[in-house]
PDB file of N, CA and C in Angstrom:
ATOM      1  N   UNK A   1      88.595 -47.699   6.519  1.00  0.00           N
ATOM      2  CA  UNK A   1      88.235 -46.854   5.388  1.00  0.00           C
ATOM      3  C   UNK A   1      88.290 -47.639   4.079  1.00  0.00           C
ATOM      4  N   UNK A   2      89.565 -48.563   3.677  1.00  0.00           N
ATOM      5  CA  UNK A   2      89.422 -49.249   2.851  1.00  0.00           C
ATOM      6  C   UNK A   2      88.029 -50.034   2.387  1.00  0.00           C
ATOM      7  N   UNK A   3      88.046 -50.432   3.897  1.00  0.00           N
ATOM      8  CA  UNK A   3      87.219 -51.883   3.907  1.00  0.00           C
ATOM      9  C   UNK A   3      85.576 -51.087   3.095  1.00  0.00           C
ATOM     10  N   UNK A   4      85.410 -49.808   3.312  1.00  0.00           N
ATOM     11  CA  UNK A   4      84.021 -48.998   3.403  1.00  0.00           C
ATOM     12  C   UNK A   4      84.162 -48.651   1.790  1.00  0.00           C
ATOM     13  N   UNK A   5      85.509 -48.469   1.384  1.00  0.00           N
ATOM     14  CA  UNK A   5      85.574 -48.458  -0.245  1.00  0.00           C
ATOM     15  C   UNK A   5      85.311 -49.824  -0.726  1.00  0.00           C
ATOM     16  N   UNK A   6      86.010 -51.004  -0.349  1.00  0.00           N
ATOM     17  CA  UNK A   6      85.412 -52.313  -1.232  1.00  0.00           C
ATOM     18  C   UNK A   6      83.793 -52.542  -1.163  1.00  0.00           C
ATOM     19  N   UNK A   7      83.279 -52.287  -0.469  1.00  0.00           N
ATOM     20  CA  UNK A   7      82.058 -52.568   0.106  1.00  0.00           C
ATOM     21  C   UNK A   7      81.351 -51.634  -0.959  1.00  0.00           C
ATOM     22  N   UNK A   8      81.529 -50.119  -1.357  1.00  0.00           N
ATOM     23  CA  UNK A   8      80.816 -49.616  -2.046  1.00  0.00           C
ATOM     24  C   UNK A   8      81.107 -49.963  -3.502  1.00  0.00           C
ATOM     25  N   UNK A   9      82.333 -49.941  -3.760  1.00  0.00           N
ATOM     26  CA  UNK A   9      82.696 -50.452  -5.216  1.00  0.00           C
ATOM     27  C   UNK A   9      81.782 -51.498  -5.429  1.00  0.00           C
ATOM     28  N   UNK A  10      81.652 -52.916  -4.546  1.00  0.00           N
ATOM     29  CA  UNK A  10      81.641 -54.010  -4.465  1.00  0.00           C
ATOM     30  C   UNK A  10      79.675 -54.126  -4.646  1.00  0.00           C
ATOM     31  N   UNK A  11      79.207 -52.773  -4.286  1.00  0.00           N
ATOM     32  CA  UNK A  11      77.619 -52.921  -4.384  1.00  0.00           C
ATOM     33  C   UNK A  11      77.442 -52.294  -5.550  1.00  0.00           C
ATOM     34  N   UNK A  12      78.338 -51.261  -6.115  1.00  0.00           N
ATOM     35  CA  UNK A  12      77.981 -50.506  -7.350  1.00  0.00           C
ATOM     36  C   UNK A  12      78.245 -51.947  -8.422  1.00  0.00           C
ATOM     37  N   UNK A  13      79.368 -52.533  -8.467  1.00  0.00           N
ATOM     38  CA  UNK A  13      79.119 -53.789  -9.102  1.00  0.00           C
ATOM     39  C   UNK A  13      78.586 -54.459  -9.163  1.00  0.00           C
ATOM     40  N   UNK A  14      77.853 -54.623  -8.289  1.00  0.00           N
ATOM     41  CA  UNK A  14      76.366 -56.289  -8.300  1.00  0.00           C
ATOM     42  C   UNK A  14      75.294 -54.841  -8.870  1.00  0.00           C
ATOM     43  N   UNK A  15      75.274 -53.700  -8.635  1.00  0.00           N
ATOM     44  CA  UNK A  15      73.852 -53.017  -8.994  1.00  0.00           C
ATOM     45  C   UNK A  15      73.960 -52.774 -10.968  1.00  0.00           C
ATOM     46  N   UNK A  16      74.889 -52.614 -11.375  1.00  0.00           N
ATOM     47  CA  UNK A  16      75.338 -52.428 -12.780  1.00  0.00           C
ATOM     48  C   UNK A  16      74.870 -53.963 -13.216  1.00  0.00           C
ATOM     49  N   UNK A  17      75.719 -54.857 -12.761  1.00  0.00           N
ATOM     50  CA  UNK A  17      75.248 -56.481 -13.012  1.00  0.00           C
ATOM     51  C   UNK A  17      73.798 -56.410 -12.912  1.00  0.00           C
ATOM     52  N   UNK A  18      72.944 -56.422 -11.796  1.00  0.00           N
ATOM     53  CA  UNK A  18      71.493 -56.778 -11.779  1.00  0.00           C
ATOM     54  C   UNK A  18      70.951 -55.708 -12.773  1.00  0.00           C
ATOM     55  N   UNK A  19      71.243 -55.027 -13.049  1.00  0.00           N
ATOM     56  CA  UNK A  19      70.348 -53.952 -14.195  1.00  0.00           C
ATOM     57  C   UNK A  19      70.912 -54.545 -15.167  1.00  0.00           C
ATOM     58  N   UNK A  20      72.211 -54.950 -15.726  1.00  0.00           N
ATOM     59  CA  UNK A  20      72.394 -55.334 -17.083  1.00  0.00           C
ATOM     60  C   UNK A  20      71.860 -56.772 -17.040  1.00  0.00           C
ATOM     61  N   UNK A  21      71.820 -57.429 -16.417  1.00  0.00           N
ATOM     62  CA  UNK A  21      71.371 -58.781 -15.902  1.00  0.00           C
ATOM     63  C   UNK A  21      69.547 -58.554 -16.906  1.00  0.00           C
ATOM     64  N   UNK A  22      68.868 -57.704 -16.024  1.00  0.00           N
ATOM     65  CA  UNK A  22      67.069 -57.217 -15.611  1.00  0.00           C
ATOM     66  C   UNK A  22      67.303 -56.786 -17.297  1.00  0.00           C
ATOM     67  N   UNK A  23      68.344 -55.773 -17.750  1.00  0.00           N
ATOM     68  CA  UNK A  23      68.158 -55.642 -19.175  1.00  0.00           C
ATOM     69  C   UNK A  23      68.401 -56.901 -20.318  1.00  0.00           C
ATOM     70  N   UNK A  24      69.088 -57.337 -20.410  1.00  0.00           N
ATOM     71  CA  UNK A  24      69.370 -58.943 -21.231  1.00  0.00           C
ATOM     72  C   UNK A  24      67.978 -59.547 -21.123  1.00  0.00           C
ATOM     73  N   UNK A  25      67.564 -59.754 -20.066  1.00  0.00           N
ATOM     74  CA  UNK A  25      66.398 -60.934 -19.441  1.00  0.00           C
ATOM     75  C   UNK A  25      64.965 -60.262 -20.467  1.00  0.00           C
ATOM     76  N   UNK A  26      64.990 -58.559 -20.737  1.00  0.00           N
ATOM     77  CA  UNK A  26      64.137 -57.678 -21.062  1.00  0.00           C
ATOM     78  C   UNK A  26      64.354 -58.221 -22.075  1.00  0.00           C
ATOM     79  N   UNK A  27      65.464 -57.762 -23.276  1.00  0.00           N
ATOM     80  CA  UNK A  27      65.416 -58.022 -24.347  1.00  0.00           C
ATOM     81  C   UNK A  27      65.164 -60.021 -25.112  1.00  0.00           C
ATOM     82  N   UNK A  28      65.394 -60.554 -23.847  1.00  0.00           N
ATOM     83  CA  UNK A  28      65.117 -61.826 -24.463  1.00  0.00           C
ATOM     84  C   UNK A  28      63.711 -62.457 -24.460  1.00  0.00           C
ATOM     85  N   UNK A  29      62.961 -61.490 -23.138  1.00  0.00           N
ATOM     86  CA  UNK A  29      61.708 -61.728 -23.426  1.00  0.00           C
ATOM     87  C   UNK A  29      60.719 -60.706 -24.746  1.00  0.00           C
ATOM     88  N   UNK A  30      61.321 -60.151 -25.021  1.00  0.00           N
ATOM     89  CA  UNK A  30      60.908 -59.286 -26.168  1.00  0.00           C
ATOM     90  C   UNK A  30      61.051 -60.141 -27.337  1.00  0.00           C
ATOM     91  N   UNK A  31      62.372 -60.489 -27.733  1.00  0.00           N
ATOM     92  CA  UNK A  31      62.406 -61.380 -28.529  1.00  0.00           C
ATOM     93  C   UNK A  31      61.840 -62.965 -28.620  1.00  0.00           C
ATOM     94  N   UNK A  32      61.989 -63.441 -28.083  1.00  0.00           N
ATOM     95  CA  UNK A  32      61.051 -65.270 -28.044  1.00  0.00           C
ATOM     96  C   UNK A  32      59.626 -64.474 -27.935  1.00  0.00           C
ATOM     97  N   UNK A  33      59.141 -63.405 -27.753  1.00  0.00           N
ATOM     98  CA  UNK A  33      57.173 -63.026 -27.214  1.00  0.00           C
ATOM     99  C   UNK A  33      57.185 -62.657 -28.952  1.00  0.00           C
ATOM    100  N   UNK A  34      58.388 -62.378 -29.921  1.00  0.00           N
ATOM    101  CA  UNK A  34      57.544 -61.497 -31.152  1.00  0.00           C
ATOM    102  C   UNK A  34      57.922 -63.076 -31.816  1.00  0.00           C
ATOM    103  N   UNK A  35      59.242 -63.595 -31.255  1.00  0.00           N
ATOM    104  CA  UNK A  35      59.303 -64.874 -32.275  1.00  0.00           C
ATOM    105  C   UNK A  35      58.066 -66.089 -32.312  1.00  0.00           C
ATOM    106  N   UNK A  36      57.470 -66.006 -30.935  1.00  0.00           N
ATOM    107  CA  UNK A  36      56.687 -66.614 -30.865  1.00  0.00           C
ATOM    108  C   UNK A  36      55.152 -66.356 -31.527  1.00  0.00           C
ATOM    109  N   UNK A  37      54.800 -65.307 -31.526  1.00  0.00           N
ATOM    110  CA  UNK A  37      54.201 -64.591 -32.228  1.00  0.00           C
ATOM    111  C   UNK A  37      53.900 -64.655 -33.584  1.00  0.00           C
ATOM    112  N   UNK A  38      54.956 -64.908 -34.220  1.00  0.00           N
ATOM    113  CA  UNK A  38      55.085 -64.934 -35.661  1.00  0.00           C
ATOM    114  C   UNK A  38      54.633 -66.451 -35.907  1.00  0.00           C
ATOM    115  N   UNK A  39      55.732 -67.482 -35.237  1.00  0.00           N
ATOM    116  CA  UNK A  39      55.226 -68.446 -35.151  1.00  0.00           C
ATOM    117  C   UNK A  39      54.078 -68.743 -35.149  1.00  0.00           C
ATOM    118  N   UNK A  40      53.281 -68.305 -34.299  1.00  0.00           N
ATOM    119  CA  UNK A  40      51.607 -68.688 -33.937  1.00  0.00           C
ATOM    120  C   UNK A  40      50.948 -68.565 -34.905  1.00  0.00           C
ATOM    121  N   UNK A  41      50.760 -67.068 -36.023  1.00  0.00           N
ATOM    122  CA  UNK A  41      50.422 -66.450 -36.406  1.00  0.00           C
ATOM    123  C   UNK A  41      50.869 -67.414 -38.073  1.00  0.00           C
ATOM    124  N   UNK A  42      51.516 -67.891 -38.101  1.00  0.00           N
ATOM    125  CA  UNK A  42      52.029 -68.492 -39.718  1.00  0.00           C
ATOM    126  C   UNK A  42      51.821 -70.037 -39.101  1.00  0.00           C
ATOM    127  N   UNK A  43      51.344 -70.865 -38.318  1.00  0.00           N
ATOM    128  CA  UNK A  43      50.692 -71.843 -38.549  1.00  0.00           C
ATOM    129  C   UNK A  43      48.847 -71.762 -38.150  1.00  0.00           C
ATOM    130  N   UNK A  44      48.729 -73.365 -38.073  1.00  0.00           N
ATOM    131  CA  UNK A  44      47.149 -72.896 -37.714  1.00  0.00           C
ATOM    132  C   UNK A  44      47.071 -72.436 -36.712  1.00  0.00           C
ATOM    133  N   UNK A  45      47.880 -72.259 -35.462  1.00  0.00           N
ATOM    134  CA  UNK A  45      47.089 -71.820 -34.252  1.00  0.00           C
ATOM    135  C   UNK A  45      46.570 -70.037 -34.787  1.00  0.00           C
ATOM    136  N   UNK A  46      47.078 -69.605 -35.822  1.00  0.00           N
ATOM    137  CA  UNK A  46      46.362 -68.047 -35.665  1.00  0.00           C
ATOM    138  C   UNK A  46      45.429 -67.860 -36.781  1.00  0.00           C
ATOM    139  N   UNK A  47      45.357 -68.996 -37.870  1.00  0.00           N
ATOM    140  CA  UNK A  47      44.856 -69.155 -38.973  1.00  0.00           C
ATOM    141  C   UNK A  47      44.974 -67.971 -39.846  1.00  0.00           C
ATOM    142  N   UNK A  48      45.891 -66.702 -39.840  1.00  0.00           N
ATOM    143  CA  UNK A  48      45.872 -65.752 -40.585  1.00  0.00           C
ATOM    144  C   UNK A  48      46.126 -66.243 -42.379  1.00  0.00           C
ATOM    145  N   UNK A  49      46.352 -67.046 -42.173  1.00  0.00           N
ATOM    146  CA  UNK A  49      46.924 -67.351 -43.815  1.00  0.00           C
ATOM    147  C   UNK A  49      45.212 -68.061 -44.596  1.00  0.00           C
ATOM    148  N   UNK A  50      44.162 -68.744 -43.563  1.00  0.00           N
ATOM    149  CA  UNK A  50      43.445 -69.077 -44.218  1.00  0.00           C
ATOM    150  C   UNK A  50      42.537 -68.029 -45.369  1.00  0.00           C
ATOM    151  N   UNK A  51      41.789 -68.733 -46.384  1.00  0.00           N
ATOM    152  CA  UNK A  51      41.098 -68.192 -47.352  1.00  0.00           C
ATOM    153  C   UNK A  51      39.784 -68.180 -46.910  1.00  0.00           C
ATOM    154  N   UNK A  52      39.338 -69.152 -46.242  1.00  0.00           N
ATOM    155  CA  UNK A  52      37.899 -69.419 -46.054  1.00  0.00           C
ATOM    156  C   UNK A  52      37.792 -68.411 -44.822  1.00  0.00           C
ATOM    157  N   UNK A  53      36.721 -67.327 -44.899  1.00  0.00           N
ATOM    158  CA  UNK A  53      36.475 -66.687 -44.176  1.00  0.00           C
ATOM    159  C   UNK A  53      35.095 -67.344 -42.787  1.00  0.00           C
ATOM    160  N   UNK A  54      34.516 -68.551 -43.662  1.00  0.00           N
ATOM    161  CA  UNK A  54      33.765 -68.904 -42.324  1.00  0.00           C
ATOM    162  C   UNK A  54      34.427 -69.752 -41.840  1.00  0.00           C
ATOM    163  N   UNK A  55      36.042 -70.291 -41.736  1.00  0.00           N
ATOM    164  CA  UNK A  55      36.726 -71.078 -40.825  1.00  0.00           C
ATOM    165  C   UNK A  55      37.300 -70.583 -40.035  1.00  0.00           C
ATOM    166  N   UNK A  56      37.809 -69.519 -40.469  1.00  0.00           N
ATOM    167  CA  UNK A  56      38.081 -68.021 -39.107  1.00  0.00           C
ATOM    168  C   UNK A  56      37.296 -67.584 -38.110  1.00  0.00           C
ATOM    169  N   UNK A  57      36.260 -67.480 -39.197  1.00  0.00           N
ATOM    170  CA  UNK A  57      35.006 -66.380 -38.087  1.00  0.00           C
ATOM    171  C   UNK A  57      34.197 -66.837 -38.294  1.00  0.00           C
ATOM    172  N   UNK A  58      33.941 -68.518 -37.722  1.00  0.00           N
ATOM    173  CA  UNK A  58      32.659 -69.390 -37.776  1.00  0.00           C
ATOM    174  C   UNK A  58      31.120 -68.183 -37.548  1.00  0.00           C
ATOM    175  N   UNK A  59      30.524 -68.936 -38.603  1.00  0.00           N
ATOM    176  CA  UNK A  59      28.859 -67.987 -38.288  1.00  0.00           C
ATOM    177  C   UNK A  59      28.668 -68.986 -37.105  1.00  0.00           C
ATOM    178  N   UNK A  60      27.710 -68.005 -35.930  1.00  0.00           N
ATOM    179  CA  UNK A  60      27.508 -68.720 -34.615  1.00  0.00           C
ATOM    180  C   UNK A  60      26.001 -69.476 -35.140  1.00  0.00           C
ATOM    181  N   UNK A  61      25.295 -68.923 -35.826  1.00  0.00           N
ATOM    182  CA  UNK A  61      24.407 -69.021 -36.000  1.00  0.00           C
ATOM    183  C   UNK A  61      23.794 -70.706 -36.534  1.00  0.00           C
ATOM    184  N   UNK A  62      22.561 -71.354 -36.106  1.00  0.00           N
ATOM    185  CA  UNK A  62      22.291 -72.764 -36.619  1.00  0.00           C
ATOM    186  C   UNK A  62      22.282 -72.615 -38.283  1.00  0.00           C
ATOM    187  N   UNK A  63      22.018 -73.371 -39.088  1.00  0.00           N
ATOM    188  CA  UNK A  63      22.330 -73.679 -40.226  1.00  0.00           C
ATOM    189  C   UNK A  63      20.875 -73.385 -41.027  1.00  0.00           C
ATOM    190  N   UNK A  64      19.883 -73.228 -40.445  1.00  0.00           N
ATOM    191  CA  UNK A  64      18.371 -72.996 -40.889  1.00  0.00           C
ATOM    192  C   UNK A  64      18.093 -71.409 -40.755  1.00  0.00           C
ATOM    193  N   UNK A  65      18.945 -70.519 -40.405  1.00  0.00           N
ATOM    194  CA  UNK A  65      18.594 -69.105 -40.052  1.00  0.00           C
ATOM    195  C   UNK A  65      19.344 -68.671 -41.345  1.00  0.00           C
ATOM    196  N   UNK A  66      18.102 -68.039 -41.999  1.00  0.00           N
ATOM    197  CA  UNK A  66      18.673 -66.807 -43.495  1.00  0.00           C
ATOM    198  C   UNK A  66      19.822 -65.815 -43.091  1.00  0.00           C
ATOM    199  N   UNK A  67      20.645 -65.442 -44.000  1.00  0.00           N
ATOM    200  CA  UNK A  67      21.478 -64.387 -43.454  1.00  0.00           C
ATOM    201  C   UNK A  67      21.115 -63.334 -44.266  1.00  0.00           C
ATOM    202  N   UNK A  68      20.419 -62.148 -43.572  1.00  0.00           N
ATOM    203  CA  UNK A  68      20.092 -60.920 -44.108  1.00  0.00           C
ATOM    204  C   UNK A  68      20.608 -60.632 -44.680  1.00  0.00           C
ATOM    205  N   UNK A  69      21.841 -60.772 -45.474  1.00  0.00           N
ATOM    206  CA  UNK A  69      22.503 -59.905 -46.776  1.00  0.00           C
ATOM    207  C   UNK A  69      22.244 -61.056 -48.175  1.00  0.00           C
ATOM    208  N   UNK A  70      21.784 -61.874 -47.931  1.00  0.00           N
ATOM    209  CA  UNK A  70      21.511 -63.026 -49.012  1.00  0.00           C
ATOM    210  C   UNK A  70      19.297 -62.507 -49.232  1.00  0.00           C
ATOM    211  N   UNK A  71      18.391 -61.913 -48.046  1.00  0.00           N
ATOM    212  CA  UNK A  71      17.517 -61.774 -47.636  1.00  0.00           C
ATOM    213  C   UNK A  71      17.295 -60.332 -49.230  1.00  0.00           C
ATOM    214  N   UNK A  72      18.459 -59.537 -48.836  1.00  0.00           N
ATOM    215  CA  UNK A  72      18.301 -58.035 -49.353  1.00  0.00           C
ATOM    216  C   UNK A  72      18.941 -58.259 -50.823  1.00  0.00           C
ATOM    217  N   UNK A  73      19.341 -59.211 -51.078  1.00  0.00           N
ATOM    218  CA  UNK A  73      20.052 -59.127 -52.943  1.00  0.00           C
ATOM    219  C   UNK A  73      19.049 -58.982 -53.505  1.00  0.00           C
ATOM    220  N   UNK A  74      17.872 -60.100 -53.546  1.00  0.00           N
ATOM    221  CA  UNK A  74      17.254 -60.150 -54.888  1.00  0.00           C
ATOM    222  C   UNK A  74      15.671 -59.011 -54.531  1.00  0.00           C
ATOM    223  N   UNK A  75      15.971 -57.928 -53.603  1.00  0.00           N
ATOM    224  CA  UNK A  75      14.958 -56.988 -53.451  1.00  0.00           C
ATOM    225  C   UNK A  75      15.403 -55.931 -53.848  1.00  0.00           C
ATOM    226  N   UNK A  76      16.464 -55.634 -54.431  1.00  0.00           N
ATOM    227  CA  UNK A  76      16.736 -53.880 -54.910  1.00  0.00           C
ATOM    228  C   UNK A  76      16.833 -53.435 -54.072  1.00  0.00           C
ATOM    229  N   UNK A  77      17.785 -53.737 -52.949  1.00  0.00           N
ATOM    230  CA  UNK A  77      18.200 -52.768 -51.118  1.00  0.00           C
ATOM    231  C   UNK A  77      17.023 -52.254 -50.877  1.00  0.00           C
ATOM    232  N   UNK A  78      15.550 -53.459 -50.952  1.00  0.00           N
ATOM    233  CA  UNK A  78      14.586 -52.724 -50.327  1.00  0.00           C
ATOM    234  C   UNK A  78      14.401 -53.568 -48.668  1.00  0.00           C
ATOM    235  N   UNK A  79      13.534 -52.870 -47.947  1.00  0.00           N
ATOM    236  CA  UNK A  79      13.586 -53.456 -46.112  1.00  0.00           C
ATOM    237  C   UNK A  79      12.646 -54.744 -46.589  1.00  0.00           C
ATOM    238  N   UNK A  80      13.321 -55.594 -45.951  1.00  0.00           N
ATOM    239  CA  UNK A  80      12.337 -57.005 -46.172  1.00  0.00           C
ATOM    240  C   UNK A  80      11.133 -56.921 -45.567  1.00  0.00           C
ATOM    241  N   UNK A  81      10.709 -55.879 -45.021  1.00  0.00           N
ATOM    242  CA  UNK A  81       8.892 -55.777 -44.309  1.00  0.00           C
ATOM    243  C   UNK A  81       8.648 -54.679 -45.792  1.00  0.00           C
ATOM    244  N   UNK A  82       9.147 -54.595 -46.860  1.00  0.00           N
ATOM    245  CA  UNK A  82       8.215 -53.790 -47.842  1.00  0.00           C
ATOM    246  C   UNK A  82       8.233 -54.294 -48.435  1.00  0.00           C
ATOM    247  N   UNK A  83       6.924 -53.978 -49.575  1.00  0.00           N
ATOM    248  CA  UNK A  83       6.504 -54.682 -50.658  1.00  0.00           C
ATOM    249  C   UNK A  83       6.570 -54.087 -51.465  1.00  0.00           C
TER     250      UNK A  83
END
């Protein structure tokens, strides 16, 4: 009978351990995923700090193609097929 009490004590203890264990392991990957994060994000790998908006969000486009909002300034927001 003893022996059937150490045995259960003895599993309720490793099951408390592996959950507080599974919880620690939780919170440390939470923490290094936001620290890392920040990190990324405040050097160049996330470029959030840059100014230049076409070094972020390169135009895909070749270098000889008009960009329709430069097309529509000097028409008075008229459709570039009117005259």
């Amino acid at each position: 009978m003893k022996k059937n009490i150490v045995v259960a004590v003895t599993l309720v203890a490793i099951g408390f351990a592996f959950g507080f264990g599974l919880k620690l392991l939780m919170w440390l990957l939470i923490i290094v995923g936001v620290a890392a994060g920040v990190a990324w994000s405040l050097t160049a790998g996330g470029k959030l700090g840059e100014d230049d908006v076409e070094e972020v969000f390169p135009d895909p486009r070749p270098e000889g193609t008009p960009d329709v909002r430069h097309q529509w300034r000097g028409n008075s927001a008229k459709a570039p097929h009117a005259k």
